[in-house]
C-alpha atoms as a PDB file:
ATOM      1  CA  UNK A   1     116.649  69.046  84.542  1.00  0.00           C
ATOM      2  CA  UNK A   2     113.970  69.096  82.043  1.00  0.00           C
ATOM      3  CA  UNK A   3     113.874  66.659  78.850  1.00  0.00           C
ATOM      4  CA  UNK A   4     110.803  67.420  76.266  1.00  0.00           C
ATOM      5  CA  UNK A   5     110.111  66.266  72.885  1.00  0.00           C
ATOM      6  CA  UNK A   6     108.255  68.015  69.933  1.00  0.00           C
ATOM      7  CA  UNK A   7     107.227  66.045  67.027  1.00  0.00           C
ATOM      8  CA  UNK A   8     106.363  66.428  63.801  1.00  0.00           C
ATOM      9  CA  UNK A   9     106.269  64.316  60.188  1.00  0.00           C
ATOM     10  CA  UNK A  10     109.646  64.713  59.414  1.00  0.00           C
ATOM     11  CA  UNK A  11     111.902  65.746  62.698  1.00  0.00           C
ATOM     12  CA  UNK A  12     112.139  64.828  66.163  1.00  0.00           C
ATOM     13  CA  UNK A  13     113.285  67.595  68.527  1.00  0.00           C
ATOM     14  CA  UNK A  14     114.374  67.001  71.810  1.00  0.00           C
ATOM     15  CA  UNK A  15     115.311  69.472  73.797  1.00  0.00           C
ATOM     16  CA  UNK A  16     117.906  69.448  77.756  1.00  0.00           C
ATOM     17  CA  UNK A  17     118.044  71.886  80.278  1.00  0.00           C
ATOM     18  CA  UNK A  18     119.713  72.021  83.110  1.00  0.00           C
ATOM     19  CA  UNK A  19     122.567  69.218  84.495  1.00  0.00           C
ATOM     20  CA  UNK A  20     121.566  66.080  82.534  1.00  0.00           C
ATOM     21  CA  UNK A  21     121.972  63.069  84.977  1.00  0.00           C
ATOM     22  CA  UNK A  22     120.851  59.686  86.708  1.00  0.00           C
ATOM     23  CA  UNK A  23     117.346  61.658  87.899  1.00  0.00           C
ATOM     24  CA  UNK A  24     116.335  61.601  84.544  1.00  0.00           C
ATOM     25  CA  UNK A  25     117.477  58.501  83.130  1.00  0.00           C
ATOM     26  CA  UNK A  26     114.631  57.118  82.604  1.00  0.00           C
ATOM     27  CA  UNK A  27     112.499  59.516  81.034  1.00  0.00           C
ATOM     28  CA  UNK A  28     115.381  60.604  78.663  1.00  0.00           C
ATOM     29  CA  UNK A  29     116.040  56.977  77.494  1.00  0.00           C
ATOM     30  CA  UNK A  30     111.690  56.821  77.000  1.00  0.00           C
ATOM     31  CA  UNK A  31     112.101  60.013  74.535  1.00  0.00           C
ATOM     32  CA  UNK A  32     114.608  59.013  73.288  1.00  0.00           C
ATOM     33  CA  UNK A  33     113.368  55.530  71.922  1.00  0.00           C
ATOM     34  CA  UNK A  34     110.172  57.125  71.177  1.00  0.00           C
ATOM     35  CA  UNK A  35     111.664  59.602  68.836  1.00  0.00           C
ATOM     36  CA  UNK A  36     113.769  56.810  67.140  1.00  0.00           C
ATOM     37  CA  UNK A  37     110.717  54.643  66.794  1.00  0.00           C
ATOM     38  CA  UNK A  38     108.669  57.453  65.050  1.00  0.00           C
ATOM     39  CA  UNK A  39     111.580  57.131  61.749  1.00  0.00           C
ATOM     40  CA  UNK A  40     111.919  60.826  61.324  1.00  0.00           C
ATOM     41  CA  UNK A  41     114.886  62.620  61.812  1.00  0.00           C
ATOM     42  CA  UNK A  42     116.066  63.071  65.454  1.00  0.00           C
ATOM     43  CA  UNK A  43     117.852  66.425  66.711  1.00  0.00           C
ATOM     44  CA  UNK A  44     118.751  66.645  70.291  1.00  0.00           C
ATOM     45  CA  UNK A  45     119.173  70.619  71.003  1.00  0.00           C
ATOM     46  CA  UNK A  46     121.351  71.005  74.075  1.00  0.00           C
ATOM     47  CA  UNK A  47     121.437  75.111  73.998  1.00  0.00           C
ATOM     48  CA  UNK A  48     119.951  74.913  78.166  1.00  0.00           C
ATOM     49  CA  UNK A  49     122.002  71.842  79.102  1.00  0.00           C
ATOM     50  CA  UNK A  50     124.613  72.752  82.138  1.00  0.00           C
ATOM     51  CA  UNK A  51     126.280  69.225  82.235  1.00  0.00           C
ATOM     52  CA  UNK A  52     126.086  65.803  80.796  1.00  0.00           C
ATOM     53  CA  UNK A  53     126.899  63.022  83.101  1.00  0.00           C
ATOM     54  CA  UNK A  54     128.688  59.656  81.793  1.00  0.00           C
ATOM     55  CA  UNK A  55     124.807  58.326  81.229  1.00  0.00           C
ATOM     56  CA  UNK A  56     123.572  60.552  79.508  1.00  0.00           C
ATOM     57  CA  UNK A  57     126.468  60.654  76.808  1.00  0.00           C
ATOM     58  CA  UNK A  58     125.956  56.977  76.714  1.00  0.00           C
ATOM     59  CA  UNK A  59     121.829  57.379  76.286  1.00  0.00           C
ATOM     60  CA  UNK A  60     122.943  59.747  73.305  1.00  0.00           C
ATOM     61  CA  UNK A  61     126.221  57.560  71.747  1.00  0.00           C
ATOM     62  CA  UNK A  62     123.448  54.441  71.952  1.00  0.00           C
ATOM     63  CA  UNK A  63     120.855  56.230  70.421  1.00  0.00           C
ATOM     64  CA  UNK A  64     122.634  57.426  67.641  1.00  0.00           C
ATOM     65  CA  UNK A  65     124.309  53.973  66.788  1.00  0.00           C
ATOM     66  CA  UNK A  66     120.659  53.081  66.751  1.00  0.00           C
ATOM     67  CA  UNK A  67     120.095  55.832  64.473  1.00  0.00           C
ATOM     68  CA  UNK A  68     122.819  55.311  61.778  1.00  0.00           C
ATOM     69  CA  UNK A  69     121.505  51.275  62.165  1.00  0.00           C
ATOM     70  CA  UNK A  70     118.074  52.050  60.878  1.00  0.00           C
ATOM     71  CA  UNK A  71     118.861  54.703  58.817  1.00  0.00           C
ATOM     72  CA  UNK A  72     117.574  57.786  60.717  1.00  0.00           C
ATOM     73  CA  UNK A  73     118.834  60.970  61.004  1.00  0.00           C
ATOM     74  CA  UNK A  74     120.563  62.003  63.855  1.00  0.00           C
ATOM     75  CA  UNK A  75     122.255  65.523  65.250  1.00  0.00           C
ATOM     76  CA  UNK A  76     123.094  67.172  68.527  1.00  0.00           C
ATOM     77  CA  UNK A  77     122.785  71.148  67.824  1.00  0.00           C
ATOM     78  CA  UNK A  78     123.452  73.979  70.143  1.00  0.00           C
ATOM     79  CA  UNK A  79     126.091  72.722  72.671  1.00  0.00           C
ATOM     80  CA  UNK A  80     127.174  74.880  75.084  1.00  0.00           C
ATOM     81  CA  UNK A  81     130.589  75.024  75.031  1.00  0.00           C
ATOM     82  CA  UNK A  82     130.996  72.993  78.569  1.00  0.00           C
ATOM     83  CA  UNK A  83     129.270  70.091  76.932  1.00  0.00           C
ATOM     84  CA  UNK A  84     131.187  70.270  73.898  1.00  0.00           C
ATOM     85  CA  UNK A  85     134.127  68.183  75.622  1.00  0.00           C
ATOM     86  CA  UNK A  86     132.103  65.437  77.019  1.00  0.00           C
ATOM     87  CA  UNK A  87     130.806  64.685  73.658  1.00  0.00           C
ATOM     88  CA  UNK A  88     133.836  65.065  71.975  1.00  0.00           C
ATOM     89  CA  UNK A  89     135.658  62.713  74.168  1.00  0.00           C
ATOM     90  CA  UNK A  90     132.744  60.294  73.141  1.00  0.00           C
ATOM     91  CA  UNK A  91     133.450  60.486  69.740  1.00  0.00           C
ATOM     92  CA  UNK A  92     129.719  62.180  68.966  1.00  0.00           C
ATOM     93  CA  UNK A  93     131.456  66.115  67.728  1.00  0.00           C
ATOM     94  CA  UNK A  94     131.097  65.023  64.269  1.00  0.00           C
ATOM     95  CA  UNK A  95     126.969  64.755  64.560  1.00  0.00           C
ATOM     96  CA  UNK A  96     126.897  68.545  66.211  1.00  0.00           C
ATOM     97  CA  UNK A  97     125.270  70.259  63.022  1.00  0.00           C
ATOM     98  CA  UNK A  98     125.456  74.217  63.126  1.00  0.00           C
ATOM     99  CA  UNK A  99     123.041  75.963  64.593  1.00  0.00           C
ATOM    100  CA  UNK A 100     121.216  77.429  61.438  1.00  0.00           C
ATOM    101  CA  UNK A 101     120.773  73.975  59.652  1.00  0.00           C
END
């Protein structure tokens, strides 16, 4: 699993690989606050992710309530489709943006 974050002045991209899980927990939920903190946009890609475990679809539904609370941007973009029902089930399909946005 491999979490990394590119920044710039106006967007935030973090990008998974890999089975998301509990070995990563930590580091995800550091990247993810940092991102947050920086108040640019924030797009997670998930085009390498494999799997999302039950934490990290809570690490992303709490980071985009934290998002839409301080008026950031938020997205998920290029989910596999085995991912796709994980985050749909946690009501976060409506923040998938296409890929060419």
């Amino acid at each position: 699993m491999g979490v990394t974050l590119k920044q710039d002045e106006s967007l935030n991209m973090l990008r998974l690989e890999g089975d998301v899980g509990i070995g990563c927990a930590a580091e995800f939920k550091g990247l993810l606050e940092q991102a947050l903190g920086s108040g640019g946009a924030v797009r997670v890609s998930l085009e390498g992710a494999t799997d999302l475990d039950v934490m990290a679809v809570q690490l992303l539904w709490a980071a985009e309530r934290k998002a839409r609370g301080t008026g950031v941007g938020f997205s998920l973009t290029e989910v596999p489709e085995p991912v796709l029902s994980a985050l749909d089930e946690a009501g976060l399909k409506e923040f998938i943006v296409p890929i060419n946005e």
